[in-house]
Protein backbone atom coordinates (compact mmCIF):
# COMPACT_ATOMS: atom_id res chain seq x y z
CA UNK A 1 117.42 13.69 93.48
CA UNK A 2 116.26 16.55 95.49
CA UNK A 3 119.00 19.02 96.73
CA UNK A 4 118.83 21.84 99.69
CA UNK A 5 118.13 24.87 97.49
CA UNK A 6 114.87 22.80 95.79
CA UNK A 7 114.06 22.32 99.33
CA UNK A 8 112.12 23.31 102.61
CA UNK A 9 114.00 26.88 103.64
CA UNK A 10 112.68 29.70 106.24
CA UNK A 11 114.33 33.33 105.86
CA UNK A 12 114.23 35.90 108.49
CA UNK A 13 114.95 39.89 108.58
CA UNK A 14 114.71 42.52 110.62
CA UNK A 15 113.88 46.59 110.11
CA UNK A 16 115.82 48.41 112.83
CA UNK A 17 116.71 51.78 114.82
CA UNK A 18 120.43 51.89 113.28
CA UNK A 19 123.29 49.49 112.39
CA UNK A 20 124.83 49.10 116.25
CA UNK A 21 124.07 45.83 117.04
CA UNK A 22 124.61 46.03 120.54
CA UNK A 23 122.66 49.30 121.13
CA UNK A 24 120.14 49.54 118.32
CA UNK A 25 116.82 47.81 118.34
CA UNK A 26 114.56 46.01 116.36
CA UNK A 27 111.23 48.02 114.93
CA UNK A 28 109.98 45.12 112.46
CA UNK A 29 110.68 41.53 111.62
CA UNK A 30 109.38 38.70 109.59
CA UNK A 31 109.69 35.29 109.25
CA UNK A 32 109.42 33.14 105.56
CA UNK A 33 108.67 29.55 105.41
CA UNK A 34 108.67 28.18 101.75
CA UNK A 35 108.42 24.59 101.70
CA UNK A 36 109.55 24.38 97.83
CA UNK A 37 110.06 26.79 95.07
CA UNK A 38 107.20 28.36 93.03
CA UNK A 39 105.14 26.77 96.57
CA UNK A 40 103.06 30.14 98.15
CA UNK A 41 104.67 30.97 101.33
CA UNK A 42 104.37 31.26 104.92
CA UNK A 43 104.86 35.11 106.55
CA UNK A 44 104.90 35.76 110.25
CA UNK A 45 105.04 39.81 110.29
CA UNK A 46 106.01 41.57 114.38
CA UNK A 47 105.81 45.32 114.20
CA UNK A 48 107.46 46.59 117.45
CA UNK A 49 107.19 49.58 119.85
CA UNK A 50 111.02 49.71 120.52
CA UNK A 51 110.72 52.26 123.51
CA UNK A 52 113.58 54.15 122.63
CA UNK A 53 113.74 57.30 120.39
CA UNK A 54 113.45 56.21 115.67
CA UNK A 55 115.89 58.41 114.10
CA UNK A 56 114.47 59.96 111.03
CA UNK A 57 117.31 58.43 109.33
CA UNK A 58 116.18 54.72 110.23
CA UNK A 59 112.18 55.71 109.19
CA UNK A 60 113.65 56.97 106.05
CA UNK A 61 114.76 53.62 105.05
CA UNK A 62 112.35 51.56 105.92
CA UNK A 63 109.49 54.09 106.71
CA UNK A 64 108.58 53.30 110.29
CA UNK A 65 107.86 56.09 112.13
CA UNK A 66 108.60 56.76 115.84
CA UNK A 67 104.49 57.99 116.49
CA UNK A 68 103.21 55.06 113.98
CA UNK A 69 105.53 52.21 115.79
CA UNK A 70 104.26 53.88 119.54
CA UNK A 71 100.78 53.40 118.54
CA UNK A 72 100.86 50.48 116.70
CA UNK A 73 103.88 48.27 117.47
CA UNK A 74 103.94 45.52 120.69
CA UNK A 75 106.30 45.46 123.38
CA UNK A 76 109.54 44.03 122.78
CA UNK A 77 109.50 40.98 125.00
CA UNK A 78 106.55 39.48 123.43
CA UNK A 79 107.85 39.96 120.61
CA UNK A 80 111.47 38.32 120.99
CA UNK A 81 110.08 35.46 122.49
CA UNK A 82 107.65 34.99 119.84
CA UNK A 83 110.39 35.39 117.25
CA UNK A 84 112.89 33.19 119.11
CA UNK A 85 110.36 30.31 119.97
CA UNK A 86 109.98 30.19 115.72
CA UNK A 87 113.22 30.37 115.13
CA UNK A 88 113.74 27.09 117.07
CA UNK A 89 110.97 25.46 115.35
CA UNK A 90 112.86 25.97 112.19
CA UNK A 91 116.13 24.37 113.36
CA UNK A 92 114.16 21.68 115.19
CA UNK A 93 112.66 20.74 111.86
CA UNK A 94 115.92 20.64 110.47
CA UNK A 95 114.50 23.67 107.92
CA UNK A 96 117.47 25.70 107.01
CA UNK A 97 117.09 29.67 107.49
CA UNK A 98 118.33 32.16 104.93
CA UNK A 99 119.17 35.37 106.97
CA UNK A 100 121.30 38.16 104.66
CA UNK A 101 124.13 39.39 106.01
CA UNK A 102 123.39 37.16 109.45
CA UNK A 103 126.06 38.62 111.81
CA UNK A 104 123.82 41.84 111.90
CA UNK A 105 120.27 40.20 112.18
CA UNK A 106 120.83 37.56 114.52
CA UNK A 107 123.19 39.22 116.76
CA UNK A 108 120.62 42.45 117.36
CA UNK A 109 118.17 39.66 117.83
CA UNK A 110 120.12 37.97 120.78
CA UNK A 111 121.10 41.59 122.50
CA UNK A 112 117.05 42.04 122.73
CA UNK A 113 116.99 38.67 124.35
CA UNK A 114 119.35 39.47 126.79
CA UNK A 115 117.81 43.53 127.33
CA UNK A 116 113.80 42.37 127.77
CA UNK A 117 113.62 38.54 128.20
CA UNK A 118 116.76 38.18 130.27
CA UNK A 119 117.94 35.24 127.60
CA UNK A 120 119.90 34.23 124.69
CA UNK A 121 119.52 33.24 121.37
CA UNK A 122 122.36 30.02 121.78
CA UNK A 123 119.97 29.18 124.80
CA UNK A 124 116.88 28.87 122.48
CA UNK A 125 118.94 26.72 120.05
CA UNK A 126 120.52 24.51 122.56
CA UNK A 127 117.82 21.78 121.67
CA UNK A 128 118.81 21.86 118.03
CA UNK A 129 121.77 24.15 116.39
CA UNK A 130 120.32 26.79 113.38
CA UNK A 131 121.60 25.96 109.58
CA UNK A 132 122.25 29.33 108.43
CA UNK A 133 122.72 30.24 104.54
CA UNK A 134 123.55 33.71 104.08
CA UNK A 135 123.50 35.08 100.40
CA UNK A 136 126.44 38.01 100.88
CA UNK A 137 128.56 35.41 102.05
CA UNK A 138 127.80 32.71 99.69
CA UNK A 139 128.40 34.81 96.91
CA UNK A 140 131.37 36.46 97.90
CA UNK A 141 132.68 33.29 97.89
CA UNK A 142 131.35 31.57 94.96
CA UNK A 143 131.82 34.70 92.68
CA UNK A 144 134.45 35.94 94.39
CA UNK A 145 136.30 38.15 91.68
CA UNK A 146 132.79 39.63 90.12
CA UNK A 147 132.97 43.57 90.72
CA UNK A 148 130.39 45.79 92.61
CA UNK A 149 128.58 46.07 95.61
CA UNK A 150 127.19 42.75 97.52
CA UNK A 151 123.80 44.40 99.18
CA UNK A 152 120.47 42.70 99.13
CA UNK A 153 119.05 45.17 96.03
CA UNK A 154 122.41 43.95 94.06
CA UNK A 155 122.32 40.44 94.59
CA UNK A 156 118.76 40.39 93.53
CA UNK A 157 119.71 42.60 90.04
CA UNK A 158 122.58 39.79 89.85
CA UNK A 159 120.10 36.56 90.29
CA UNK A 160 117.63 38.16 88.48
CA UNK A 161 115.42 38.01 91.74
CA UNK A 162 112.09 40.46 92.39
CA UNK A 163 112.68 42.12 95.07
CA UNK A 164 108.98 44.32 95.40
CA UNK A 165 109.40 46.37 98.36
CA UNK A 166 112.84 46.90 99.51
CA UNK A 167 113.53 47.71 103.73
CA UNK A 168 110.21 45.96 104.06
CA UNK A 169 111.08 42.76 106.58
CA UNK A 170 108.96 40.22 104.92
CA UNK A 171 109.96 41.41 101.69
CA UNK A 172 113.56 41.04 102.35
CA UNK A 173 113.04 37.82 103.86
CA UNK A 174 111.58 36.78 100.42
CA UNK A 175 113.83 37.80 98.39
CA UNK A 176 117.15 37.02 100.09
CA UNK A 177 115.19 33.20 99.88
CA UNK A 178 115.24 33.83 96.34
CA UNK A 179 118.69 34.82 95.84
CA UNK A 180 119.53 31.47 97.89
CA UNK A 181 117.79 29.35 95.66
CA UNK A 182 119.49 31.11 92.70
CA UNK A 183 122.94 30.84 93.89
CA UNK A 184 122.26 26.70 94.39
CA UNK A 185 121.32 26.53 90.94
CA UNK A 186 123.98 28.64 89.82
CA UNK A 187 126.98 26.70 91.71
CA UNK A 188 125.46 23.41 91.65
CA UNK A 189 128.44 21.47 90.62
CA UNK A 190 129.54 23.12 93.87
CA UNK A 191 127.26 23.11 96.10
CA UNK A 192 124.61 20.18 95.38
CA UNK A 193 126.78 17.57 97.26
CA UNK A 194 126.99 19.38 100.44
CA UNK A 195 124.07 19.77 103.35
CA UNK A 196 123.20 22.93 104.93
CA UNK A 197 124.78 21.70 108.31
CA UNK A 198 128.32 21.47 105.75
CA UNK A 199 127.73 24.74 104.54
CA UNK A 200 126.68 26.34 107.98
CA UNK A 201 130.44 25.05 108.77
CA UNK A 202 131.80 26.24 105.65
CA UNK A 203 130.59 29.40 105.84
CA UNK A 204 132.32 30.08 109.22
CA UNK A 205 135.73 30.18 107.67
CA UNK A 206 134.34 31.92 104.53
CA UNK A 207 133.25 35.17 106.20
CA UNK A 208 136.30 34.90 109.07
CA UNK A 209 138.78 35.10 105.48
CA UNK A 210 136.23 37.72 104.11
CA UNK A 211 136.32 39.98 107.37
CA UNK A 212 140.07 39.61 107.20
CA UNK A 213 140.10 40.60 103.55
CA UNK A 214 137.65 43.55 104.09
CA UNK A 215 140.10 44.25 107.10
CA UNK A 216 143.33 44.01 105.57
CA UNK A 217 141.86 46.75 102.71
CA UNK A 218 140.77 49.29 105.32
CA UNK A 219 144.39 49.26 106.55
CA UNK A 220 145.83 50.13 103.46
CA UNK A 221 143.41 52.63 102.67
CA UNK A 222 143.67 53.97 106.55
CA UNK A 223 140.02 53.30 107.66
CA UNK A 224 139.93 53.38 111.23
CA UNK A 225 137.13 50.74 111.19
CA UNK A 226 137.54 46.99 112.79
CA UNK A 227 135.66 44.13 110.98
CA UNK A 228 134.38 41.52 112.87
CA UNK A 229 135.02 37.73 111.70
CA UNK A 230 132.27 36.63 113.68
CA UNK A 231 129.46 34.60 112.02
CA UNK A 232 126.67 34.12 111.78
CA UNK A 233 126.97 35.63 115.38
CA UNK A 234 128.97 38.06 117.28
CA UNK A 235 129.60 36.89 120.83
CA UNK A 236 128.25 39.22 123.45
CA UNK A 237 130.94 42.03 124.07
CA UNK A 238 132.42 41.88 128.12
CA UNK A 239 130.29 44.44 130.46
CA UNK A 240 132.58 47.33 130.95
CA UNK A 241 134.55 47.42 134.30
């Protein structure tokens, strides 16, 4: 018998101007499509003229360049649509899509659907609903007392996963795939008897008691900082009055 994580899976991630989701914008993304492990797979690659300003801070991460993205990268509306209509294709084939640490990708990826194609990303997936496995939350969960940090460069030292150029979209993509797979094997007394549409579900009311955790912590240690339980997206904030 053939379970989810020996299965068809796409992964998506995004390269971006900051970490505000709801002013930030997108600079590079990539779509994988693996159709089994070890099986060569399937990149779509956008690089993106965002029209706003690239902090140095965001090209030192992932080494975009404000003068390199102007003369190089599309316009953003060709590009979200482009991204959105795949993204669709993937739920509509019932494909699930690995996207690491999803609240962040997905929701930056519906606020450029509403600034330059006047959309959403719920409206692109009303035809079929997206089956999202995302590592960090998987693992928190399934490993939940394990010390240390839960990033993409950890999880890949944990799951012994090759990650070959980290802050690189397609890259990313890959290996937070990888790290999927790996945590299926790893739990499969746990996991093998549930579908990605049960764990889509499940991990709803994983990250909500994660965010509360994460929440509850920062009060104690006096953190002004408010965690969102949203997942795997963050519904759009009211226009201000």
């Amino acid at each position: 018998m053939s379970y989810w994580y020996e299965g068809p899976l796409a992964a998506f991630d995004t390269e971006t101007t900051g970490v505000d989701v709801e002013s930030d914008r997108i600079v590079s993304a990539a779509l994988v499509v693996q159709d089994a492990p070890g099986v060569r797979p399937r990149v779509t690659r956008w690089l993106v003229n965002p029209g706003v300003p690239v902090p140095p801070a965001a090209t030192a991460v992932h080494g975009l360049s404000e003068e390199h993205l102007q003369r190089n990268g599309r316009w953003p509306a060709p590009v979200m649509f482009e991204i959105a209509e795949l993204l669709a294709e993937q739920a509509a084939a019932g494909r699930p899509l690995v996207v690491m640490n999803a609240p962040f990708d997905l929701t930056l990826l519906d606020r450029e659907l509403r600034r330059h194609r006047a959309s959403s990303l719920d409206h692109w997936l009303e035809p079929a609903p997206l089956r999202v496995l995302d590592p960090r939350v998987l693992d928190r969960h399934l490993d939940r007392y394990r010390k240390g940090r839960r990033t993409l460069t950890d999880l890949c030292a944990h799951y012994e996963v090759t990650l070959s150029d980290a802050h690189d979209a397609a890259a990313d993509a890959l290996a937070a795939l990888e790290v999927v797979r790996a945590v299926g094997r790893r739990f499969a007394a746990r996991l093998e008897r549930l579908s990605p549409a049960d764990l889509h579900a499940l991990q709803t009311a994983w990250h909500a008691a994660q965010a509360r955790g994460l929440q509850a912590w920062f009060a104690r240690s006096g953190t002004p900082e408010t965690v969102d339980t949203s997942w795997p997206l963050r519904p759009e904030l009211p226009a201000a009055a």
